[in-house]
N, C-alpha and C. Protein backbone atom coordinates (compact mmCIF):
# COMPACT_ATOMS: atom_id res chain seq x y z
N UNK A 1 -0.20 -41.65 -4.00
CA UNK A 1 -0.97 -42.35 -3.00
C UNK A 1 -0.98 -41.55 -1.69
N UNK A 2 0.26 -41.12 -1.46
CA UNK A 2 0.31 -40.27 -0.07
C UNK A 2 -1.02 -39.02 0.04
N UNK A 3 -0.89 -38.68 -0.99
CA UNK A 3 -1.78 -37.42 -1.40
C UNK A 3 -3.01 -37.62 -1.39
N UNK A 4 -3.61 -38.46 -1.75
CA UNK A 4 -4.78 -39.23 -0.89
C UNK A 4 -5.35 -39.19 0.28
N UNK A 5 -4.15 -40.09 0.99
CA UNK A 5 -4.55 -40.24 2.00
C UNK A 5 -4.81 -38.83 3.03
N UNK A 6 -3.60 -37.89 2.56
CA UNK A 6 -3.54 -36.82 3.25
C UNK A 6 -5.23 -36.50 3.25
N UNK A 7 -5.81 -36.14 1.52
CA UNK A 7 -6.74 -35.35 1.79
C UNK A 7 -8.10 -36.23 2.07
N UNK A 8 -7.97 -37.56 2.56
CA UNK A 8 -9.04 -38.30 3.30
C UNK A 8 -9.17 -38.30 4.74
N UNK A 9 -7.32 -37.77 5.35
CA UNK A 9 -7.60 -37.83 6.80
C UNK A 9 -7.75 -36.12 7.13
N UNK A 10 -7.72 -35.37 6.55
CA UNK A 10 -7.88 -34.20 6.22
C UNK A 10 -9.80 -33.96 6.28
N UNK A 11 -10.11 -34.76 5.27
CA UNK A 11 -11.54 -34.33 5.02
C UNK A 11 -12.55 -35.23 6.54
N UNK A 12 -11.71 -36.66 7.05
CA UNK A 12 -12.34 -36.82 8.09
C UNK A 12 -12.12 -35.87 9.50
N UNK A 13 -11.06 -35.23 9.33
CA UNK A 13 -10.90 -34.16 10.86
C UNK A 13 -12.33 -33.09 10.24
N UNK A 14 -12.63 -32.53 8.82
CA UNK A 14 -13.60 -31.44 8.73
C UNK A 14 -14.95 -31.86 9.17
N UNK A 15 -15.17 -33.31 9.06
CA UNK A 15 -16.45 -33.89 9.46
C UNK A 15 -17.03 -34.01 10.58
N UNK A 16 -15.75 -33.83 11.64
CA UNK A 16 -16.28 -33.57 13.16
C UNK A 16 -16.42 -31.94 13.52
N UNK A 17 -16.53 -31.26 12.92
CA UNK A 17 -16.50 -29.39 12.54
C UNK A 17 -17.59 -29.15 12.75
N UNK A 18 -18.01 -28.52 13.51
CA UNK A 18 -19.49 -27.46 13.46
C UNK A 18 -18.83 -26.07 13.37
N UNK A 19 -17.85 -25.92 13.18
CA UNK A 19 -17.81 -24.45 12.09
C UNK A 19 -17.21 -24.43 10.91
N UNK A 20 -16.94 -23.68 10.10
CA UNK A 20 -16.32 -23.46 8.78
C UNK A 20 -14.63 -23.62 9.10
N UNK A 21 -14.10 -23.53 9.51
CA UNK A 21 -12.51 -23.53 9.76
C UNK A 21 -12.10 -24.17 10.81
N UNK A 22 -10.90 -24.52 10.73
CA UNK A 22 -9.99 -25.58 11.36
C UNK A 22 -8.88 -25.55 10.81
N UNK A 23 -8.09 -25.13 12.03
CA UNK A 23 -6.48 -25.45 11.31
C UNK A 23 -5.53 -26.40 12.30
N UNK A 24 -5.04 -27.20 11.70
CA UNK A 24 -4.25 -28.35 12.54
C UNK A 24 -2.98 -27.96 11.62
N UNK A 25 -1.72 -28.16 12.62
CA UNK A 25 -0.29 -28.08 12.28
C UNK A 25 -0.25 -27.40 11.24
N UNK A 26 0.53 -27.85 10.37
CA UNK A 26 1.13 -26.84 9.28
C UNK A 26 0.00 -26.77 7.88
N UNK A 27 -0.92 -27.81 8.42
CA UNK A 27 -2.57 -27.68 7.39
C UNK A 27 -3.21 -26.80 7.90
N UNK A 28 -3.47 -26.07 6.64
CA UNK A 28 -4.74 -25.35 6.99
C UNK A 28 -5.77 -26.10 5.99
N UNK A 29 -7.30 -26.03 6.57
CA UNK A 29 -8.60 -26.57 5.85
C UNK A 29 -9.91 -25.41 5.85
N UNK A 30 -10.35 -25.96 4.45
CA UNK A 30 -11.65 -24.69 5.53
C UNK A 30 -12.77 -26.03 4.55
N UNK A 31 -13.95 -26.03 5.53
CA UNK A 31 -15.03 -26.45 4.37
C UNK A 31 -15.97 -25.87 4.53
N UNK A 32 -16.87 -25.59 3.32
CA UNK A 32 -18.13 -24.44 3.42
C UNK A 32 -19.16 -25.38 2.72
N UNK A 33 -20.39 -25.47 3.58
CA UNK A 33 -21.52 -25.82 2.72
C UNK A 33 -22.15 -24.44 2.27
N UNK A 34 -21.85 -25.26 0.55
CA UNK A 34 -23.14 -24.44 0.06
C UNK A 34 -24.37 -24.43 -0.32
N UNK A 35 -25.01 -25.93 0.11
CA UNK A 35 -26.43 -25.79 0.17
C UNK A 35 -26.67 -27.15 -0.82
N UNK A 36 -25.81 -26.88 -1.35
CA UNK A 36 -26.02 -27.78 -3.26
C UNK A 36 -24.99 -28.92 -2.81
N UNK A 37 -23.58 -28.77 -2.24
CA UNK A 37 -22.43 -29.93 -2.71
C UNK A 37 -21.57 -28.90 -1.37
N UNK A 38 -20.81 -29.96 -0.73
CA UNK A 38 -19.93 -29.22 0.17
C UNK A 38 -18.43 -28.55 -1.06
N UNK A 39 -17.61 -27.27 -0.83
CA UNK A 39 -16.65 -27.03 -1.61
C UNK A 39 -15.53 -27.43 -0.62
N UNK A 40 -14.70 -27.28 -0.82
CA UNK A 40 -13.32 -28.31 0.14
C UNK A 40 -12.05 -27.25 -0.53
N UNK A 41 -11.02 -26.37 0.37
CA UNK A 41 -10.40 -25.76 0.39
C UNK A 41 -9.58 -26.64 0.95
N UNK A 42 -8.42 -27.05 0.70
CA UNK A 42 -7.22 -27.69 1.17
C UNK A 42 -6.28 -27.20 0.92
N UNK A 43 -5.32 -26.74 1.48
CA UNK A 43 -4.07 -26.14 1.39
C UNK A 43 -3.17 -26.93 2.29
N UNK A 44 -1.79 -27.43 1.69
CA UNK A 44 -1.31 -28.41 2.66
C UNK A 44 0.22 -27.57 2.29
N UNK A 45 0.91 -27.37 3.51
CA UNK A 45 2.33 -26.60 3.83
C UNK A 45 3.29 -28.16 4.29
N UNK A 46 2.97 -29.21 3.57
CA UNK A 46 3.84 -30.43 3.95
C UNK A 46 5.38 -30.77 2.71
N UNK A 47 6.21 -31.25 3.03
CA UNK A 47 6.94 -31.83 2.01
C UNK A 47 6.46 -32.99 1.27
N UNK A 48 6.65 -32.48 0.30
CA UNK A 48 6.06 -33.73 -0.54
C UNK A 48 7.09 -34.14 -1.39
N UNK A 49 7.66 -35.63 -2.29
CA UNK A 49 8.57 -35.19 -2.91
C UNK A 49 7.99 -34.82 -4.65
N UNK A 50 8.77 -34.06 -5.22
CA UNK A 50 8.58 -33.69 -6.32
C UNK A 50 8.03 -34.19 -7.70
N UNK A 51 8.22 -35.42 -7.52
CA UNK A 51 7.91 -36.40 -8.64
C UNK A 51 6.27 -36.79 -8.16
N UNK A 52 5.59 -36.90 -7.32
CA UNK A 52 4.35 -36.87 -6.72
C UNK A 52 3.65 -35.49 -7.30
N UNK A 53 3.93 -34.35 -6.63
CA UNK A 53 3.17 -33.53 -7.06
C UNK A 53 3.75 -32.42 -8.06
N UNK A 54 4.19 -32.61 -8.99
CA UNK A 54 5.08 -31.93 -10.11
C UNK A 54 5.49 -30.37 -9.41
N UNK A 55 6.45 -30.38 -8.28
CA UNK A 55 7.31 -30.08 -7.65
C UNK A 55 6.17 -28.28 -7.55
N UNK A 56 4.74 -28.23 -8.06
CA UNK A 56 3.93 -27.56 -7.94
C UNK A 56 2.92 -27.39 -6.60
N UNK A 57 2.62 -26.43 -5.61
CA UNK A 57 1.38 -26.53 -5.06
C UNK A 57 0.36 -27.21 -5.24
N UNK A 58 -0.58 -27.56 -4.90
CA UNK A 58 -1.90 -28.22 -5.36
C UNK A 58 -3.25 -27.74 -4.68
N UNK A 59 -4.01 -27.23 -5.31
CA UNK A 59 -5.32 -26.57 -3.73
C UNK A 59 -6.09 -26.56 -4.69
N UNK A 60 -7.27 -26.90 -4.46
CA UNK A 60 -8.52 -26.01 -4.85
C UNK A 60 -9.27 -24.66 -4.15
N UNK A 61 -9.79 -24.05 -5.43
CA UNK A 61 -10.07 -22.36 -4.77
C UNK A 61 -11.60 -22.53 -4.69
N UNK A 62 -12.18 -21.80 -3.67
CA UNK A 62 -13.27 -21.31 -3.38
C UNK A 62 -13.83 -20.83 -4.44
N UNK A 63 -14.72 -21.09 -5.29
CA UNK A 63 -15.38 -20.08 -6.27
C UNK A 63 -16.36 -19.18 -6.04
N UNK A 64 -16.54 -17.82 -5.99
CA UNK A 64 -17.33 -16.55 -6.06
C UNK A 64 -18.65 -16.60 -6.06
N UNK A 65 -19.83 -16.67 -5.02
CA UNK A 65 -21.02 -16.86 -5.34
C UNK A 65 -21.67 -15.36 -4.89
N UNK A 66 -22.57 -15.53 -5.41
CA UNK A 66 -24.15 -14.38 -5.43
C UNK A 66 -24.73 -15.07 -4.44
N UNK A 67 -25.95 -13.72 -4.53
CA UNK A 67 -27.01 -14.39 -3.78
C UNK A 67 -28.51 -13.87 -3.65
N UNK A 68 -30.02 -13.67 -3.83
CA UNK A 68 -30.58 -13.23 -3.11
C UNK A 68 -31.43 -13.76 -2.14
N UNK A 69 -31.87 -12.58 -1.46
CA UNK A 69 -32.34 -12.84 -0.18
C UNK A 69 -33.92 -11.89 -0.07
N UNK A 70 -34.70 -13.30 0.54
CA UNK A 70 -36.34 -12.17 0.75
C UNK A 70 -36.50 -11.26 1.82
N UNK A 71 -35.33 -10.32 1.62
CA UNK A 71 -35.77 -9.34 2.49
C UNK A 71 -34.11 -9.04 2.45
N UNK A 72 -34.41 -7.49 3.02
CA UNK A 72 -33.09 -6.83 3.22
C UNK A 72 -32.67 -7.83 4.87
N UNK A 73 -31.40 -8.50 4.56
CA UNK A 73 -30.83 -9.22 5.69
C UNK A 73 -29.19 -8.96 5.73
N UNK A 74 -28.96 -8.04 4.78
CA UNK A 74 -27.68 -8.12 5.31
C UNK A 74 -26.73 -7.80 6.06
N UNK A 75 -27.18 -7.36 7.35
CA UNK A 75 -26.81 -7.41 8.29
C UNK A 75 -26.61 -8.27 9.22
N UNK A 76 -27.47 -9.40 8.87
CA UNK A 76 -27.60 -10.61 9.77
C UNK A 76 -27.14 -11.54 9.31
N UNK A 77 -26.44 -12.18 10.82
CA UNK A 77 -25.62 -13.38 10.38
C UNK A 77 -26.64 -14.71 9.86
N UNK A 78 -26.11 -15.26 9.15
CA UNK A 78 -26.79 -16.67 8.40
C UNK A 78 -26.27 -17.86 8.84
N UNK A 79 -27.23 -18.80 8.76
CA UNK A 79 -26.55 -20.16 9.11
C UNK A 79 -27.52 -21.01 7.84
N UNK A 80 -27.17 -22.00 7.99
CA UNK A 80 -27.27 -23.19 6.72
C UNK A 80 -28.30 -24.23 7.24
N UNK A 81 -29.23 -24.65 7.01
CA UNK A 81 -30.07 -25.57 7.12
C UNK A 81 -30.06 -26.83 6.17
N UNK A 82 -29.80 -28.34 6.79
CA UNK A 82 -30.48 -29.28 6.07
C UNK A 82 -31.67 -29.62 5.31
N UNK A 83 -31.85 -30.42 4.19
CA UNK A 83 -32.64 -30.39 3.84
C UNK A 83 -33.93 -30.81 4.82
N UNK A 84 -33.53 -32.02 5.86
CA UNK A 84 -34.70 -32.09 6.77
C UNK A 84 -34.50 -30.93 8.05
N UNK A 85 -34.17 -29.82 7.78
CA UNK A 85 -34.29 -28.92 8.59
C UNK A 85 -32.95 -28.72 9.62
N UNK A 86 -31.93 -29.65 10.01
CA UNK A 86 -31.13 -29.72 10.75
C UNK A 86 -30.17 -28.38 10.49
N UNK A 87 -29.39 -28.03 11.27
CA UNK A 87 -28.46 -27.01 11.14
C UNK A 87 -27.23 -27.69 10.74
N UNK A 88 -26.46 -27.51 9.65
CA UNK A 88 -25.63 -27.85 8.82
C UNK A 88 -24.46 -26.97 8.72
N UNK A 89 -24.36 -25.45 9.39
CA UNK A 89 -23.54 -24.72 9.29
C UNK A 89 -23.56 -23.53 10.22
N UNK A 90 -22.92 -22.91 10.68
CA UNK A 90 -23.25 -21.83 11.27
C UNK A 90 -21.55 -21.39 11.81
N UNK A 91 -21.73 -19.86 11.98
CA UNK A 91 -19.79 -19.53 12.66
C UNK A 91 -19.99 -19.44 14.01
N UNK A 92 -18.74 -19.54 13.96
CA UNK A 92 -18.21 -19.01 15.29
C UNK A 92 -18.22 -17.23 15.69
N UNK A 93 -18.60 -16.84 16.68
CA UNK A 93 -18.67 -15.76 16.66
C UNK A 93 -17.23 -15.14 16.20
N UNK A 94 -16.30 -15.76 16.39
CA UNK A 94 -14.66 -15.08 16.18
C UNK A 94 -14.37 -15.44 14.97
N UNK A 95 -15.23 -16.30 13.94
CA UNK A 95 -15.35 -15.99 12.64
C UNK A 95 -16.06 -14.91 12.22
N UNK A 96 -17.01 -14.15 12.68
CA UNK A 96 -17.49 -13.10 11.75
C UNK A 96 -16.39 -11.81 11.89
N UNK A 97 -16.37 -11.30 11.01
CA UNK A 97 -15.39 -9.73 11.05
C UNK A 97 -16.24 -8.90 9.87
N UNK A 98 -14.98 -7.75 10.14
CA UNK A 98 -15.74 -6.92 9.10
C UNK A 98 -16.26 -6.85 7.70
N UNK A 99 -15.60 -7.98 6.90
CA UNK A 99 -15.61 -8.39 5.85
C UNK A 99 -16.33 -9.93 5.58
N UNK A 100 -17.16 -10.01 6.75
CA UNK A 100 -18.26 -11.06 6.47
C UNK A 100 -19.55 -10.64 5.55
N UNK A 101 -19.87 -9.32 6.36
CA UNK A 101 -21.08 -8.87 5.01
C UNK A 101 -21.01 -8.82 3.89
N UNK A 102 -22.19 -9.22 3.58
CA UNK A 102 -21.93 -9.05 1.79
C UNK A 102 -22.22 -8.09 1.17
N UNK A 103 -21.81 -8.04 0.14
CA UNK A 103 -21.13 -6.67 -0.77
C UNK A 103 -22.42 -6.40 -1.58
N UNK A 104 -23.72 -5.70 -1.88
CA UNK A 104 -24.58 -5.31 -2.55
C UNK A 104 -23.96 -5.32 -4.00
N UNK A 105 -24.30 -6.11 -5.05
CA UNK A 105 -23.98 -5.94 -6.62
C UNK A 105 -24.91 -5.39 -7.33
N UNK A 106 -25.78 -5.32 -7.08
CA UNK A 106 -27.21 -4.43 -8.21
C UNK A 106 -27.90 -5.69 -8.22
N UNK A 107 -28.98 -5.28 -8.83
CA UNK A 107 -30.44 -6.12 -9.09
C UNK A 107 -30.76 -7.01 -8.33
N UNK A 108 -30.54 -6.73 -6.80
CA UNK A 108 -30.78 -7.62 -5.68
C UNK A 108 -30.07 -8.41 -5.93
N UNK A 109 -28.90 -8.53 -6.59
CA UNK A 109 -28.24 -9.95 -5.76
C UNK A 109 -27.12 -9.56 -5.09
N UNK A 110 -25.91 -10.19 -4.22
CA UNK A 110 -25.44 -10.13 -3.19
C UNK A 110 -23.64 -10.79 -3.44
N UNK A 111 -23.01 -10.43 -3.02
CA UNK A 111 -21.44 -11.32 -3.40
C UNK A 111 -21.82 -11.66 -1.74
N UNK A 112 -21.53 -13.06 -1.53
CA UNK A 112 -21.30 -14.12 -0.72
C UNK A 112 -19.95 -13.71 0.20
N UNK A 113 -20.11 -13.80 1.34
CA UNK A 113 -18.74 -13.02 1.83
C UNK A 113 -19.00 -13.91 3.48
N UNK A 114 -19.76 -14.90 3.87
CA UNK A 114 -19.76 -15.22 5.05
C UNK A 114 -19.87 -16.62 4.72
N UNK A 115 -20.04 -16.97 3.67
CA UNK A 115 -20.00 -18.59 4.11
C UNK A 115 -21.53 -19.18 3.52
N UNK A 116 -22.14 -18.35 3.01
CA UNK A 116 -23.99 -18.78 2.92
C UNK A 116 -23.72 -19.95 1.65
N UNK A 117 -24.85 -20.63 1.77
CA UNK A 117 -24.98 -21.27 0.44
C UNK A 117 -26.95 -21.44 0.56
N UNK A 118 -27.53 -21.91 -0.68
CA UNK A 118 -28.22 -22.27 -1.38
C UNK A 118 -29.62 -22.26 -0.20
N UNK A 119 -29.07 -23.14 1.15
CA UNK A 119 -30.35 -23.56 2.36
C UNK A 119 -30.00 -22.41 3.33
N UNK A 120 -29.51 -21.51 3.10
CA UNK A 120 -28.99 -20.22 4.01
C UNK A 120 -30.19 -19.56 4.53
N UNK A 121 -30.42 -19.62 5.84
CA UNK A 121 -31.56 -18.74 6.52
C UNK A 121 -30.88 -17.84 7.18
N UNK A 122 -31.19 -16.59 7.94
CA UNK A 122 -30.54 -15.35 8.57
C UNK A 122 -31.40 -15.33 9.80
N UNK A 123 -30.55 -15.05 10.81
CA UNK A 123 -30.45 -15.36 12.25
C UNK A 123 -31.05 -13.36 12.83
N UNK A 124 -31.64 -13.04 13.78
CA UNK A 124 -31.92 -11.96 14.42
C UNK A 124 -30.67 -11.12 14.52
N UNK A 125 -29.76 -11.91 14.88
CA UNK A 125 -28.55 -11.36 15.30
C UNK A 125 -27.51 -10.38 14.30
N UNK A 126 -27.37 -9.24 14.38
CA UNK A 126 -26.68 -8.45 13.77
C UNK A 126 -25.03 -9.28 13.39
N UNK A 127 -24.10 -9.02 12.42
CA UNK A 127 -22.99 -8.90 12.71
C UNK A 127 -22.43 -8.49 13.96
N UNK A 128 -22.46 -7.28 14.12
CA UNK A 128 -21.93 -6.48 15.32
C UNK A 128 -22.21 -7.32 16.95
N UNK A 129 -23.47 -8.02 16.65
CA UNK A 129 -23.76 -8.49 18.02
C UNK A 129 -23.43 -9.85 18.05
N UNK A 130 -23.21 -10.75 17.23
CA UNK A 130 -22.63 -11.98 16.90
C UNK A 130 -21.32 -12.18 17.71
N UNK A 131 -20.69 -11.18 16.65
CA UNK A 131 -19.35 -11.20 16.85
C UNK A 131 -19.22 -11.03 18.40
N UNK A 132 -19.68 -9.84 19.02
CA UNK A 132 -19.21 -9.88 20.64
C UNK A 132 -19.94 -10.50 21.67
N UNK A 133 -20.50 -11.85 21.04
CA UNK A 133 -20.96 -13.22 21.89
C UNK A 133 -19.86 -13.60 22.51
N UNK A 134 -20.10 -13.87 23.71
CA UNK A 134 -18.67 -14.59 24.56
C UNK A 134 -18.58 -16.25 23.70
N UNK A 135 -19.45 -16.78 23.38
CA UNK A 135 -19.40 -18.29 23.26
C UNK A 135 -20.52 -18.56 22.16
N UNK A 136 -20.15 -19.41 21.73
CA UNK A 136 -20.53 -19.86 20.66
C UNK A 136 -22.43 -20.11 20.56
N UNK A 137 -23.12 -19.67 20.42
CA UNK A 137 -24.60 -19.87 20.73
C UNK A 137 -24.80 -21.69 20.67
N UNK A 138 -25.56 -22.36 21.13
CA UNK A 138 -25.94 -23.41 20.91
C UNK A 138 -27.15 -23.78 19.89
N UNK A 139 -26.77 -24.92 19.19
CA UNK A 139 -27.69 -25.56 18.06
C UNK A 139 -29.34 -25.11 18.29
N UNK A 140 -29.88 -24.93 19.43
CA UNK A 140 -31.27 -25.13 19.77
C UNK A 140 -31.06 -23.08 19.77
N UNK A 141 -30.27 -22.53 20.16
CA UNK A 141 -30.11 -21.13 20.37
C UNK A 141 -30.29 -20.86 19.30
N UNK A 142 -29.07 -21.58 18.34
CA UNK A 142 -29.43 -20.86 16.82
C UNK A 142 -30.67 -21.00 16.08
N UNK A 143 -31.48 -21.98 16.28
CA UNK A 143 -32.75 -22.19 15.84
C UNK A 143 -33.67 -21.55 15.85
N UNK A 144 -33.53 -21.38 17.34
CA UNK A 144 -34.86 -19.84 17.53
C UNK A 144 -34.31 -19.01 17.06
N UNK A 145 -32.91 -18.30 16.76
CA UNK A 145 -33.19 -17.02 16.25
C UNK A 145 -33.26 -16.29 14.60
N UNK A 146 -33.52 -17.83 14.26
CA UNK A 146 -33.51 -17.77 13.04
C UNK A 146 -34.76 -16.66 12.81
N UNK A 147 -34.57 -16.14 11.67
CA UNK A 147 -36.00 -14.68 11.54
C UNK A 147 -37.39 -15.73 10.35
N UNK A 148 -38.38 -15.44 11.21
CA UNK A 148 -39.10 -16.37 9.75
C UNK A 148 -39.51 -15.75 8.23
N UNK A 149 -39.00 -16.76 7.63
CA UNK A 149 -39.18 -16.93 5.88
C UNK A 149 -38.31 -15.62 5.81
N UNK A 150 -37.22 -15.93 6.39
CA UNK A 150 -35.84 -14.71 6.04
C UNK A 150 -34.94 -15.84 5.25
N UNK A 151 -34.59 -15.97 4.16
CA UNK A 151 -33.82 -17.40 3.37
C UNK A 151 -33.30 -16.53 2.39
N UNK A 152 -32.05 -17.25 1.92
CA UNK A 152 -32.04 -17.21 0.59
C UNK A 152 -32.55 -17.39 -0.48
N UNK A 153 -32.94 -16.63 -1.43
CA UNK A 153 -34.05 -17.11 -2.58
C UNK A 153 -33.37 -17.73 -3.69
N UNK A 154 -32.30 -17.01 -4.31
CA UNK A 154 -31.41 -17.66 -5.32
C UNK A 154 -29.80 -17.54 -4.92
N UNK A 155 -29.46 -18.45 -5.42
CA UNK A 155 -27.62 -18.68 -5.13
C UNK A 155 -27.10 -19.02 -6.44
N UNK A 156 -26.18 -18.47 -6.86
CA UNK A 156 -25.55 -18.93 -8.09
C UNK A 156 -23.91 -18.81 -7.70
N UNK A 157 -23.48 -19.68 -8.19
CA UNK A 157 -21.39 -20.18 -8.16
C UNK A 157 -20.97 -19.24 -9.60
N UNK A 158 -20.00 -18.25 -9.34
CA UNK A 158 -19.49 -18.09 -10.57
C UNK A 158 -18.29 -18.64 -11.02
N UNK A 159 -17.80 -18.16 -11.76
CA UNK A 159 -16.87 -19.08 -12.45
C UNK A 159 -15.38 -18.93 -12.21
N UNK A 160 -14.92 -17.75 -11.30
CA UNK A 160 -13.95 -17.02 -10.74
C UNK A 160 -13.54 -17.65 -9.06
N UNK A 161 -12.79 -17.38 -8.43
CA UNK A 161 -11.94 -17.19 -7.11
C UNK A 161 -12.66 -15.85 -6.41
N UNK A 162 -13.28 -16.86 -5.23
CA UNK A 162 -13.92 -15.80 -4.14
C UNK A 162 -12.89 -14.81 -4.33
N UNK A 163 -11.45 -14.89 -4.06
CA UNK A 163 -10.73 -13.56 -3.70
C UNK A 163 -10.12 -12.88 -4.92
N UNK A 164 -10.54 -13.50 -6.15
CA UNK A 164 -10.80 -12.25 -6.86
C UNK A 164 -12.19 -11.41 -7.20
N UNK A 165 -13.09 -12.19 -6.97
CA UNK A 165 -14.98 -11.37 -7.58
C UNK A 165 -14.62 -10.03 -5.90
N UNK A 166 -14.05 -10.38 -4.89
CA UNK A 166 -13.65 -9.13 -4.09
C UNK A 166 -13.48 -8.05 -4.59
N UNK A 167 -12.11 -8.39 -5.30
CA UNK A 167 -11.93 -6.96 -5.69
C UNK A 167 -12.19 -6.51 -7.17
N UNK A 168 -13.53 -7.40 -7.29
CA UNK A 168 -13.95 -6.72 -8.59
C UNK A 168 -15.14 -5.52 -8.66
N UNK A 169 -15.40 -4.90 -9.48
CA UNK A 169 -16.59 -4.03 -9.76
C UNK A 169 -17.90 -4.34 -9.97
N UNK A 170 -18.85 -4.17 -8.91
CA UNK A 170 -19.98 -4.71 -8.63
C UNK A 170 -20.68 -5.13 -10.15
N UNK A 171 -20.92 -4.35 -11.11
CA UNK A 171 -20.91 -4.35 -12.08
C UNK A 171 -20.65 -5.33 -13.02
N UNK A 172 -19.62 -5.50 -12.83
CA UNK A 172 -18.63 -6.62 -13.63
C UNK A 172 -18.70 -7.91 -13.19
N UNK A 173 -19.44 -8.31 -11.83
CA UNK A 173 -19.79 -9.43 -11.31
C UNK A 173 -21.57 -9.54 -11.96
N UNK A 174 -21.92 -8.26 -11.83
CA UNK A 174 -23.44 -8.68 -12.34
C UNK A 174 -23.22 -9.35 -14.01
N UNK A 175 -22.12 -8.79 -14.86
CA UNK A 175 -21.92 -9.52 -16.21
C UNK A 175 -21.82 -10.99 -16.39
N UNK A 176 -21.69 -11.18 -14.96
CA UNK A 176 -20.83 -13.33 -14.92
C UNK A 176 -22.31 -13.75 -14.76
N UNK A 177 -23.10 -13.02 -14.50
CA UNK A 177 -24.70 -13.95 -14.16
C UNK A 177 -25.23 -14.33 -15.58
N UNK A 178 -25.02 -13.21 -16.89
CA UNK A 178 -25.32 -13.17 -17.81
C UNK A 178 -25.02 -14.15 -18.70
């Protein structure tokens, strides 16, 4: 029962979030829309007693997505759109780093490395120039700089841990589409 509750008052602190991450006390959370279904990363560093959670960790992992995109964009940061158009996602500039871009796999599609999902449009703004924003752009900021009919075209979830399709062989990720 405890375990519950944890990850209900857990999932209501992610709901007041306009970015991807949040960490309170000894929780860390991350939630990512991907366009389709929000995914929910919970990792909890609490005591629990043993007979509750079979004296095991408990988390769910991020799974490994693709992607393409109508037009070479990967340089540019992306943000997430509602279905009635609203902005649903977007980082913080001190979330992007070097390992936000995504990784080219062959046949136009893309390993997911910033957070995009499914309603993912791409913003004017470079990585490089994102990142050294003093402050966070505002909702109406990010709107305009969205680039037009710059979107994601297809998104697919594979069946693996974002942090292993990393360090896999571009190659060998194009086999999981198959």
């Amino acid at each position: 029962m405890k375990k519950y509750l944890f990850l209900a008052a857990g999932m209501a602190m992610l709901s007041a979030c306009s970015h991807k991450t949040q960490s309170v006390g000894a929780n860390s959370a991350t939630a990512q829309d991907n366009g389709n279904s929000n995914v929910m990363e919970v990792i909890a560093n609490q005591a629990v007693p043993a007979n509750e959670m079979n004296s095991r960790p408990h988390f769910a992992r991020l799974k490994a997505t693709l992607f393409k995109m109508s037009g070479d964009y990967s340089n540019n940061v992306a943000v997430t759109l509602g279905p009635d158009g609203s902005l649903r996602y977007f980082p913080a500039p001190s979330d992007i780093s070097e390992n936000s871009r995504p990784e080219e796999v062959g046949e136009g599609w893309w390993l997911n490395r910033q957070g995009l999902g499914a309603n993912s449009v791409f913003t004017k703004w470079t990585f490089d120039e994102y990142r050294n924003l003093k402050e966070v752009p505002s909702p109406e900021e990010i709107k305009a700089a969205i680039i037009p009919g710059a979107c994601v075209t297809e998104f697919r979830q594979l069946a693996i841990p974002a942090e292993e399709a990393r360090e896999m062989k571009p190659s060998d990720l194009l086999l999981l589409l198959k």
